[in-house]
PDB file of N, CA and C in Angstrom:
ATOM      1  N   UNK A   1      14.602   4.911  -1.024  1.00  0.00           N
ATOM      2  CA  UNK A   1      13.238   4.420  -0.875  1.00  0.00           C
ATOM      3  C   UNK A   1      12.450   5.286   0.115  1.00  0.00           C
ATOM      4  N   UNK A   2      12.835   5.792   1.121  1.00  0.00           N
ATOM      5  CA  UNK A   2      12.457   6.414   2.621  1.00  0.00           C
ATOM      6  C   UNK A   2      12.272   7.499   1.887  1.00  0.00           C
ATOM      7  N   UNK A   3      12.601   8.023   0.857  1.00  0.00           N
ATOM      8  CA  UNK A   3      12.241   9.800   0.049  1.00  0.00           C
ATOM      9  C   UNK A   3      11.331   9.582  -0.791  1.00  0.00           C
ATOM     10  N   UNK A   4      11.182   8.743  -1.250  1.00  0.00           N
ATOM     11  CA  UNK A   4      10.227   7.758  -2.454  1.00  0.00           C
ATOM     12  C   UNK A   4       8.768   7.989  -1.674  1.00  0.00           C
ATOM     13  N   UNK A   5       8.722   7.276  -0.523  1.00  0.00           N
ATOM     14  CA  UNK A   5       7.725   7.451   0.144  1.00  0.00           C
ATOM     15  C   UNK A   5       7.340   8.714   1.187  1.00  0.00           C
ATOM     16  N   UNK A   6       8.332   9.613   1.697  1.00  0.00           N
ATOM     17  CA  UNK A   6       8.106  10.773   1.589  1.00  0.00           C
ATOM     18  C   UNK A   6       7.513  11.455   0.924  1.00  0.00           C
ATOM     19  N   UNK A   7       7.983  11.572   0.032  1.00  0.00           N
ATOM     20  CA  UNK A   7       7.671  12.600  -1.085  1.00  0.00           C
ATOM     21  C   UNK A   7       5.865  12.279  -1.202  1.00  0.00           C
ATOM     22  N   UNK A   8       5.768  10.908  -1.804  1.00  0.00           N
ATOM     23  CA  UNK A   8       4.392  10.587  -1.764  1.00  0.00           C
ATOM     24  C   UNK A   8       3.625  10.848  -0.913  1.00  0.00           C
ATOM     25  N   UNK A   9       3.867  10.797   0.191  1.00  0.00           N
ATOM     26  CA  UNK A   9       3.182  11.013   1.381  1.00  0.00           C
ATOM     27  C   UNK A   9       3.058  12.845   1.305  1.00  0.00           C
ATOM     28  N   UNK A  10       3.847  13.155   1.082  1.00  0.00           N
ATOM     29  CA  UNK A  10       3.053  14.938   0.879  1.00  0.00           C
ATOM     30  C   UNK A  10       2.963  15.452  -0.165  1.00  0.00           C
ATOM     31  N   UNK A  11       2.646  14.999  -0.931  1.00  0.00           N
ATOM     32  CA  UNK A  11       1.905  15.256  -2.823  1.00  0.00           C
ATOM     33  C   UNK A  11       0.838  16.185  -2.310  1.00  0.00           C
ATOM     34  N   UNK A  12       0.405  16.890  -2.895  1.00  0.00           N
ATOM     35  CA  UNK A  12      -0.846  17.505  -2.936  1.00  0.00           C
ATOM     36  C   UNK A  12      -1.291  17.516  -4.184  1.00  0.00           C
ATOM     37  N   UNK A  13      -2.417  17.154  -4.446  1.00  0.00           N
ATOM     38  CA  UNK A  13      -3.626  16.627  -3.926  1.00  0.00           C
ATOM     39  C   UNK A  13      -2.990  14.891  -3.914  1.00  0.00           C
ATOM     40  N   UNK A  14      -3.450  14.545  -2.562  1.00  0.00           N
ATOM     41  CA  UNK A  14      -2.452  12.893  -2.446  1.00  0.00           C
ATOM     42  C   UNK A  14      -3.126  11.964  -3.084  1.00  0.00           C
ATOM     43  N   UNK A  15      -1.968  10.998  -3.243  1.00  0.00           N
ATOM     44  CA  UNK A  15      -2.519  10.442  -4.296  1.00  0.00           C
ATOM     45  C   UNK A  15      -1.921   8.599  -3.517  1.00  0.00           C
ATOM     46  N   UNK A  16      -3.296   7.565  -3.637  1.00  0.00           N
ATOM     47  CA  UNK A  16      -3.256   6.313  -2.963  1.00  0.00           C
ATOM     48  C   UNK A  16      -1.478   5.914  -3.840  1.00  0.00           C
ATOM     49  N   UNK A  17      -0.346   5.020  -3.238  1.00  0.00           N
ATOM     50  CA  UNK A  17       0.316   5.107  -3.668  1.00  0.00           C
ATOM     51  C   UNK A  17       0.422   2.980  -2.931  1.00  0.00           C
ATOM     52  N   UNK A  18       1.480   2.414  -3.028  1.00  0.00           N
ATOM     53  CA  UNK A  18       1.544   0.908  -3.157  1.00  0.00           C
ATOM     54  C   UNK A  18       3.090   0.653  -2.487  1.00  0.00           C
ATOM     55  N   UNK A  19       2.905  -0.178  -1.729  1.00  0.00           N
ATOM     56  CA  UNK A  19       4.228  -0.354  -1.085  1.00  0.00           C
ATOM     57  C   UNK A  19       4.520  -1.806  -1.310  1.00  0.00           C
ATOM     58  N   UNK A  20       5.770  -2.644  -2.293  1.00  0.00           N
ATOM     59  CA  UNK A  20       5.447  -4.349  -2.561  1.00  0.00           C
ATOM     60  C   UNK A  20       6.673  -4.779  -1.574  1.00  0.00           C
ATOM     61  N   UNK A  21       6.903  -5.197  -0.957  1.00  0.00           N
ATOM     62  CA  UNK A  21       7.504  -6.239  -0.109  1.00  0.00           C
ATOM     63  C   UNK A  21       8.081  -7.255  -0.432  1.00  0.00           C
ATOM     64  N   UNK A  22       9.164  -7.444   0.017  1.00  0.00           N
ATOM     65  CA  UNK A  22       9.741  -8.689  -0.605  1.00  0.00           C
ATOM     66  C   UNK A  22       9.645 -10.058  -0.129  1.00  0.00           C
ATOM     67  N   UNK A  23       8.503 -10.135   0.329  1.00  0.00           N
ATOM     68  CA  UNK A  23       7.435 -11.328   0.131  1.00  0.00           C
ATOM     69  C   UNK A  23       6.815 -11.565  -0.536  1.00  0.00           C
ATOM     70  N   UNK A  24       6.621 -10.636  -1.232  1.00  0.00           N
ATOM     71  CA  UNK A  24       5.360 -10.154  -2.575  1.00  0.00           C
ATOM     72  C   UNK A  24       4.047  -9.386  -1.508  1.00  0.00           C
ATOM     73  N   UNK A  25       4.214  -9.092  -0.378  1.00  0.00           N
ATOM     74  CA  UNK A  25       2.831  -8.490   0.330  1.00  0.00           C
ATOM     75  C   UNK A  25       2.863  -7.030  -0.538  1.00  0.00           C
ATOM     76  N   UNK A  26       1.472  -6.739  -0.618  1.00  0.00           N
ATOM     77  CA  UNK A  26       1.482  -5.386  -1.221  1.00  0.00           C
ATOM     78  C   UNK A  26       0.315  -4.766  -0.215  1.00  0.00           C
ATOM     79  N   UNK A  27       0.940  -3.422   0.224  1.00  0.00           N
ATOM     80  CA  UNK A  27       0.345  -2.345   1.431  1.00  0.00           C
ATOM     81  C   UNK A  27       0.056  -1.247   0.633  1.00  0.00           C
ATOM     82  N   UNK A  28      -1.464  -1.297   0.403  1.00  0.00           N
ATOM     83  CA  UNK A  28      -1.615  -0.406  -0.251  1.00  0.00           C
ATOM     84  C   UNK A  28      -2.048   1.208   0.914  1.00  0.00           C
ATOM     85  N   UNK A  29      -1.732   2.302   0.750  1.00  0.00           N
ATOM     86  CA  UNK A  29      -1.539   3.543   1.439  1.00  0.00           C
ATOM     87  C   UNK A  29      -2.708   4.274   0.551  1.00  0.00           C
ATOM     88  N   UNK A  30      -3.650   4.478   1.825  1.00  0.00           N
ATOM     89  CA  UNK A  30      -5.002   5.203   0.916  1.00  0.00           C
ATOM     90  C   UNK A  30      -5.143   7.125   1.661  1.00  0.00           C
ATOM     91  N   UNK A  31      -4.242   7.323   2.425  1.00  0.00           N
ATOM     92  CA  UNK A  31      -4.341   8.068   3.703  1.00  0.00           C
ATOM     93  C   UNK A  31      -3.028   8.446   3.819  1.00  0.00           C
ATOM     94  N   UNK A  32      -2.472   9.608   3.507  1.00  0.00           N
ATOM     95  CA  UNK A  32      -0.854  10.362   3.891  1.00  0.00           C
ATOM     96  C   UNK A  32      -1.003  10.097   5.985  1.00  0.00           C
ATOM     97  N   UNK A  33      -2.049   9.703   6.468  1.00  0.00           N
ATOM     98  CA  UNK A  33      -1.728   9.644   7.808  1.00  0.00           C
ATOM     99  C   UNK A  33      -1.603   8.401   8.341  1.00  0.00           C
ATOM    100  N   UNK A  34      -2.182   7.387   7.277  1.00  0.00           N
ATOM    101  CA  UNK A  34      -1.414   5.695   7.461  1.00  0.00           C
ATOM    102  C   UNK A  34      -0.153   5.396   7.594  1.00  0.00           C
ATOM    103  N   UNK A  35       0.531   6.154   7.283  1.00  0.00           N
ATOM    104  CA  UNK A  35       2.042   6.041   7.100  1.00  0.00           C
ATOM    105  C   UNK A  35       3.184   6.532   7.896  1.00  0.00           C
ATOM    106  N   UNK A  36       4.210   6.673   8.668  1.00  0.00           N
ATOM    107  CA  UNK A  36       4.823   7.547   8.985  1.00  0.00           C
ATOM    108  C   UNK A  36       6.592   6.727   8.944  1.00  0.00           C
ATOM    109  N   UNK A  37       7.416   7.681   8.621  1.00  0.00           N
ATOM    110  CA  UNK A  37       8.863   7.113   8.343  1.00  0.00           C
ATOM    111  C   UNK A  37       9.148   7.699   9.329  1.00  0.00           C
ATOM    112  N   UNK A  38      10.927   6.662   9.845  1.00  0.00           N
ATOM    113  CA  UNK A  38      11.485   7.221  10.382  1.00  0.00           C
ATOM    114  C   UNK A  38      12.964   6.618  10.572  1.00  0.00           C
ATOM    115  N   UNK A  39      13.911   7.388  10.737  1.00  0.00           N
ATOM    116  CA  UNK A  39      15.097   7.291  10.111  1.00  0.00           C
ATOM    117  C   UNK A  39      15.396   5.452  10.856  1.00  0.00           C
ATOM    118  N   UNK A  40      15.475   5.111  12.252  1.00  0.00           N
ATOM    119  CA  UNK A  40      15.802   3.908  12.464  1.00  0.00           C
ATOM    120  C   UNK A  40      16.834   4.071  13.500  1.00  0.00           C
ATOM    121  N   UNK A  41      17.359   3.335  13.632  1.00  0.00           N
ATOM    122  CA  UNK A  41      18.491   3.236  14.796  1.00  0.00           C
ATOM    123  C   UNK A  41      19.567   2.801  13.565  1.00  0.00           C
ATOM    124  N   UNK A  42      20.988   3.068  14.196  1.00  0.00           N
ATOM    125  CA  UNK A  42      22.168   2.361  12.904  1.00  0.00           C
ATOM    126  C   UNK A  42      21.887   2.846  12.108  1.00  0.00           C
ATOM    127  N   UNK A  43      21.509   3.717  11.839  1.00  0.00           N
ATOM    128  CA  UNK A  43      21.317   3.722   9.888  1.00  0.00           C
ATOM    129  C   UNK A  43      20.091   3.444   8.960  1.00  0.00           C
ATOM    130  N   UNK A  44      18.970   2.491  10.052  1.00  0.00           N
ATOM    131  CA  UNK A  44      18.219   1.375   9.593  1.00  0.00           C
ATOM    132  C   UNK A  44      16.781   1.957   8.828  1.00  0.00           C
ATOM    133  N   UNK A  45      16.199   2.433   7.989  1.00  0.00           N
ATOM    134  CA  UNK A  45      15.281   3.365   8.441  1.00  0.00           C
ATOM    135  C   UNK A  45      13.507   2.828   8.247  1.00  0.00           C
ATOM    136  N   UNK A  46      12.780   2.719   8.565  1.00  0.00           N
ATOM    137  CA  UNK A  46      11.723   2.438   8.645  1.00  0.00           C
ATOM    138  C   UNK A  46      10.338   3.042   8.908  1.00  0.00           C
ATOM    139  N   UNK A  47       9.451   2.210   7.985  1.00  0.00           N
ATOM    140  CA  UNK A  47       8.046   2.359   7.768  1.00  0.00           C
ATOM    141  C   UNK A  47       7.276   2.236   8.623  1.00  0.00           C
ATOM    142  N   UNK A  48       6.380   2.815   9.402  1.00  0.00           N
ATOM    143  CA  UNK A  48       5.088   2.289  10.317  1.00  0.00           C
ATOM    144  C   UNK A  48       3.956   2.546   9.425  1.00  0.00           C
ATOM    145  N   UNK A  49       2.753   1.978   9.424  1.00  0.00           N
ATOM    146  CA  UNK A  49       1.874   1.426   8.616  1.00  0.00           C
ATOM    147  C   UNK A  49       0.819   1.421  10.127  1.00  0.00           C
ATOM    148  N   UNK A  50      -0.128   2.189   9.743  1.00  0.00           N
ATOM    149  CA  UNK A  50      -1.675   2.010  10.549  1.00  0.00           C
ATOM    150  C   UNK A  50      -2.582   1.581   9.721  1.00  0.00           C
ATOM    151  N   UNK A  51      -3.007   0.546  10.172  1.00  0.00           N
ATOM    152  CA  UNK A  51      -4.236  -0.043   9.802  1.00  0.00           C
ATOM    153  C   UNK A  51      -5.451   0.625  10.236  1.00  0.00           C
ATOM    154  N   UNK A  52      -6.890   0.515   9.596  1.00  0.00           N
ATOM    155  CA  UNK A  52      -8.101   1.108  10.026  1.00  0.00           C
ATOM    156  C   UNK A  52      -8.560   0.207  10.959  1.00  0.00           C
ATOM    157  N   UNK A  53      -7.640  -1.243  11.561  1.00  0.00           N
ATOM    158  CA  UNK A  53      -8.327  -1.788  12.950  1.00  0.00           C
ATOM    159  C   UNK A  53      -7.564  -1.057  14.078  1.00  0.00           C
ATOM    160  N   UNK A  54      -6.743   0.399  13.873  1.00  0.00           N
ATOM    161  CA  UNK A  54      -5.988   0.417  14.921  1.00  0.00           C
ATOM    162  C   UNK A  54      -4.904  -0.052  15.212  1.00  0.00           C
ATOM    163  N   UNK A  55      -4.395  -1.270  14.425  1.00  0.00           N
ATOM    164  CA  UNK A  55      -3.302  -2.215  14.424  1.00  0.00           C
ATOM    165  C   UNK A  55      -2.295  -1.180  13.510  1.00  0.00           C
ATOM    166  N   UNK A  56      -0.896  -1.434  14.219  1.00  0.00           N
ATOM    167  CA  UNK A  56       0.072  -0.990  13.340  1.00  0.00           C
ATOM    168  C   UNK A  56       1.239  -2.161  12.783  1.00  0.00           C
ATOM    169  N   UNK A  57       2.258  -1.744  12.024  1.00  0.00           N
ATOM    170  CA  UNK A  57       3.235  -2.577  11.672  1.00  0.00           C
ATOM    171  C   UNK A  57       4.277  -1.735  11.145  1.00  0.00           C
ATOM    172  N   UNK A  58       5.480  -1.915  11.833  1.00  0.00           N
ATOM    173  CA  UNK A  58       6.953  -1.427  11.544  1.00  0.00           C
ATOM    174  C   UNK A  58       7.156  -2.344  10.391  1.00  0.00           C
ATOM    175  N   UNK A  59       8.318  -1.717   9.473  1.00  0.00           N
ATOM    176  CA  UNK A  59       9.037  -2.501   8.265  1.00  0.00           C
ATOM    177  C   UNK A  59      10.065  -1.841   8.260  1.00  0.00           C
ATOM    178  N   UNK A  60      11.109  -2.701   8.088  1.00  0.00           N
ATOM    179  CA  UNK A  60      12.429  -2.043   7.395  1.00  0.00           C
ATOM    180  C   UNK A  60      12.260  -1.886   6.369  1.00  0.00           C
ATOM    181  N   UNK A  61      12.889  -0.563   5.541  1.00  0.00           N
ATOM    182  CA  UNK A  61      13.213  -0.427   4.263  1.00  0.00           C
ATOM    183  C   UNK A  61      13.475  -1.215   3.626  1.00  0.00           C
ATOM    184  N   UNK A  62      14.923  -2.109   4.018  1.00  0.00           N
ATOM    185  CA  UNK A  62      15.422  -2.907   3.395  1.00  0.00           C
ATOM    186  C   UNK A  62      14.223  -4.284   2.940  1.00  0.00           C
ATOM    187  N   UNK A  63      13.084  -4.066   3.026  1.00  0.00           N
ATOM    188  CA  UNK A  63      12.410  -5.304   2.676  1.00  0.00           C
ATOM    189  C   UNK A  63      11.180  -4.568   1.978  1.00  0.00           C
ATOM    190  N   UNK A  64      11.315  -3.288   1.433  1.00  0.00           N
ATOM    191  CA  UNK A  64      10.658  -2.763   0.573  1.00  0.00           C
ATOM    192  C   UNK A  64      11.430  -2.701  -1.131  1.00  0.00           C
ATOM    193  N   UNK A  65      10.873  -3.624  -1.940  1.00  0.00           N
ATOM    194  CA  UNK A  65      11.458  -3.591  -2.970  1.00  0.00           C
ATOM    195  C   UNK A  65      10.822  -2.600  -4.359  1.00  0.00           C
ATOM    196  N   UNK A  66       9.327  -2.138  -3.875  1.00  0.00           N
ATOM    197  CA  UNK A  66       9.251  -0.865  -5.206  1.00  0.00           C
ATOM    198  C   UNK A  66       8.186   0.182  -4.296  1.00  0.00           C
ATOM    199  N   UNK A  67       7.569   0.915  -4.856  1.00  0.00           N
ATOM    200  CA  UNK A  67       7.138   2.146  -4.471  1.00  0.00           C
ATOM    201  C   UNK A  67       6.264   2.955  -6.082  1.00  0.00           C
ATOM    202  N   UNK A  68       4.995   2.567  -6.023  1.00  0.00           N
ATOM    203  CA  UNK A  68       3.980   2.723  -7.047  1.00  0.00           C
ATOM    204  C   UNK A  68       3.031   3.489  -6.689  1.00  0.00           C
ATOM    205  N   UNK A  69       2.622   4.202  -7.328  1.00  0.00           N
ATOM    206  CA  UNK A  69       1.414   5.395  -7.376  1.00  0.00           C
ATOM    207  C   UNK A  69       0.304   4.941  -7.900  1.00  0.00           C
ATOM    208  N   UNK A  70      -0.688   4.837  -7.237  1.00  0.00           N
ATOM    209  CA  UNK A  70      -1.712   4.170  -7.887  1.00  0.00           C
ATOM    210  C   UNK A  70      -2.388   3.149  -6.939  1.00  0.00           C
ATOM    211  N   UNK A  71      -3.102   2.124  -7.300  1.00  0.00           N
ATOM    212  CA  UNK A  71      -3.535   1.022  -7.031  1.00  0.00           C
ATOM    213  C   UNK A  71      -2.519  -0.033  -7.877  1.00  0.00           C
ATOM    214  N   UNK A  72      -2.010  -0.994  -6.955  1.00  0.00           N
ATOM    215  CA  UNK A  72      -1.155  -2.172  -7.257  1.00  0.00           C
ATOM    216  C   UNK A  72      -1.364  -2.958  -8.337  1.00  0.00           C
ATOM    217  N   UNK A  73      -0.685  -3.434  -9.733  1.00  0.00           N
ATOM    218  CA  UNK A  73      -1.549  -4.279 -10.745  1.00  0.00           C
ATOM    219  C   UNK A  73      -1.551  -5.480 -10.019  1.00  0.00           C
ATOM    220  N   UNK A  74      -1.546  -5.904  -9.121  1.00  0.00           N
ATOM    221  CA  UNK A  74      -1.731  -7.349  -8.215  1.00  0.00           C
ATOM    222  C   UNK A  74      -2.700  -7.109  -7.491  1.00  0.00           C
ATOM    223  N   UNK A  75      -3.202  -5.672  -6.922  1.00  0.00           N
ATOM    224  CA  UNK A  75      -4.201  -5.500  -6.203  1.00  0.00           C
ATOM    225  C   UNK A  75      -5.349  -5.112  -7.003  1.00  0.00           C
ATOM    226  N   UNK A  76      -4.922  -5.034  -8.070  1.00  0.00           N
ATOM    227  CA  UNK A  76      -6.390  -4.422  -9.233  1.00  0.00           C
ATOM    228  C   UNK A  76      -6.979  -6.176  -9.822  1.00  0.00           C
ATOM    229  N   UNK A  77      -5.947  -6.740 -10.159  1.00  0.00           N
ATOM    230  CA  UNK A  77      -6.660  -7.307 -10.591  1.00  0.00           C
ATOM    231  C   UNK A  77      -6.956  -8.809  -9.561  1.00  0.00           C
ATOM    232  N   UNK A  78      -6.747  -8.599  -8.301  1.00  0.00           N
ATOM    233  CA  UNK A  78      -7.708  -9.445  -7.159  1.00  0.00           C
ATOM    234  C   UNK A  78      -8.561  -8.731  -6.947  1.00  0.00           C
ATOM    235  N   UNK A  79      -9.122  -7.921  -7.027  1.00  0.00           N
ATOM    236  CA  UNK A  79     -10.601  -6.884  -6.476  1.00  0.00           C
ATOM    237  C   UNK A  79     -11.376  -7.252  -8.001  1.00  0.00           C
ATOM    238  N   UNK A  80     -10.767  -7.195  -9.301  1.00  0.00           N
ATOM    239  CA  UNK A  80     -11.689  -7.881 -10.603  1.00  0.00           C
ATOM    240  C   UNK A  80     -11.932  -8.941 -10.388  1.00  0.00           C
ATOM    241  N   UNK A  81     -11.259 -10.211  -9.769  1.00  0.00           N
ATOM    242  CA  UNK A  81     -11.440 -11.656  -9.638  1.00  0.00           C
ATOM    243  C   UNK A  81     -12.666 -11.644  -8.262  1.00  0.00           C
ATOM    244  N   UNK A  82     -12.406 -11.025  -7.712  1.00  0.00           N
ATOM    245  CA  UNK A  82     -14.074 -10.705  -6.501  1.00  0.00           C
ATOM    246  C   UNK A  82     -14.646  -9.958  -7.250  1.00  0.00           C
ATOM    247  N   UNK A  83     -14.773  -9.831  -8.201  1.00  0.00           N
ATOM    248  CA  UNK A  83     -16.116  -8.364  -8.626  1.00  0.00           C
ATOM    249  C   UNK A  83     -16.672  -9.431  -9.822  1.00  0.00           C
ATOM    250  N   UNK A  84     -16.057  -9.933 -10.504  1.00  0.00           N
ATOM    251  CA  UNK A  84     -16.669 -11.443 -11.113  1.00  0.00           C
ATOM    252  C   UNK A  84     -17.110 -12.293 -10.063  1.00  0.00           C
ATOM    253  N   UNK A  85     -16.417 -12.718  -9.243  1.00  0.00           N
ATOM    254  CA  UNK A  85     -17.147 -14.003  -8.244  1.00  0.00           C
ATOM    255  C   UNK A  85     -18.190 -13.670  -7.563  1.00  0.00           C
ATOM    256  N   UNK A  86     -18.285 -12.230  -7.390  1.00  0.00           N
ATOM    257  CA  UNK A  86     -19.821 -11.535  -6.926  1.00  0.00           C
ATOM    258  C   UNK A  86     -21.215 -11.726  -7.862  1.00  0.00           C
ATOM    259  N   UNK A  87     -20.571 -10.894  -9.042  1.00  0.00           N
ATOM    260  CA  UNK A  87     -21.786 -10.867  -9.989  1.00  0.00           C
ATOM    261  C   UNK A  87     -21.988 -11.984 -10.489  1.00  0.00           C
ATOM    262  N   UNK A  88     -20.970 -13.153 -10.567  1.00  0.00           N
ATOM    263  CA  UNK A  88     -21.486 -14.441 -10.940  1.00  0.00           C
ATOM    264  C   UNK A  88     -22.286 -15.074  -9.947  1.00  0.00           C
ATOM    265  N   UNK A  89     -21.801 -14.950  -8.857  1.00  0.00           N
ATOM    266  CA  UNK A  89     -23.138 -15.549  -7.711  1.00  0.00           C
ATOM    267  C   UNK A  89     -24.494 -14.826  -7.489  1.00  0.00           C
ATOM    268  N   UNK A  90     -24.083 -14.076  -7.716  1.00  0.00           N
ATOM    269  CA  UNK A  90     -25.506 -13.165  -7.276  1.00  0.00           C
ATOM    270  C   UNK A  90     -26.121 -12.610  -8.596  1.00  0.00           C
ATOM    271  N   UNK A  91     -25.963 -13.296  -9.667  1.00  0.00           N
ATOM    272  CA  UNK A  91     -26.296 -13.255 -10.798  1.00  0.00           C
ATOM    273  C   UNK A  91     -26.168 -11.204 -11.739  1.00  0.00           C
ATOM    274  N   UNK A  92     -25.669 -10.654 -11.376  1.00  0.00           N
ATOM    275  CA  UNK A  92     -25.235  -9.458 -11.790  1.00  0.00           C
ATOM    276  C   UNK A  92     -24.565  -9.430 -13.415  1.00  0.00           C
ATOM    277  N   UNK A  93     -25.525  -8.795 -13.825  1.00  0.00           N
ATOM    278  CA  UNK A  93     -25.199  -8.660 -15.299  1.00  0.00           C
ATOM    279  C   UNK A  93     -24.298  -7.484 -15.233  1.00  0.00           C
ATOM    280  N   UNK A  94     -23.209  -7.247 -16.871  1.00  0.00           N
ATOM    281  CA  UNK A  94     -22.329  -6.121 -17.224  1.00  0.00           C
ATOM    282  C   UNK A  94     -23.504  -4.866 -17.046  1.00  0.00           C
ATOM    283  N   UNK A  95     -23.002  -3.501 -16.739  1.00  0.00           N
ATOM    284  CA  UNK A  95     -23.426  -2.361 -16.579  1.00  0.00           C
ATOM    285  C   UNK A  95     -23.678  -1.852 -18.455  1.00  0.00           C
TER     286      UNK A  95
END
């Protein structure tokens, strides 16, 4: 998994890639500098994750269950369910 996201992380030209959790949280990575791995103590190896508030968050591997290129199909289609609840309130017709 830790090469999975390597690798992604230095693609050229980079490309937003999806990290799902086995909570079901999905971290989506828009920025090769949001991210940084590192091997862990024991064996253990882990994710740090920067947020654009400045806030960070460690993860173990072990609680990363896939690794997707792209935008998340869980995260695509909650940004359609707000892009309807917009144009339905604010009355926005199809383009």
């Amino acid at each position: 998994m830790i090469d999975q996201i390597r690798h992604l992380q230095s693609r050229e030209p980079f490309e937003t890639f999806a990290l799902e959790l086995a909570n079901g949280r999905i971290i989506q990575i828009h920025d090769r500098h949001e991210v940084a791995t590192a091997a862990g103590t024991h064996g253990y190896a882990v994710v740090g994750v920067l947020y654009e508030t400045g806030t960070f968050e460690i993860i173990n591997v072990s609680q990363i269950v896939s690794v997707s290129v792209g935008l998340h199909q869980k995260v695509k289609t909650e940004l359609a369910a707000r892009r309807a609840e917009v144009e339905e309130r604010y009355g926005v017709s199809e383009r």
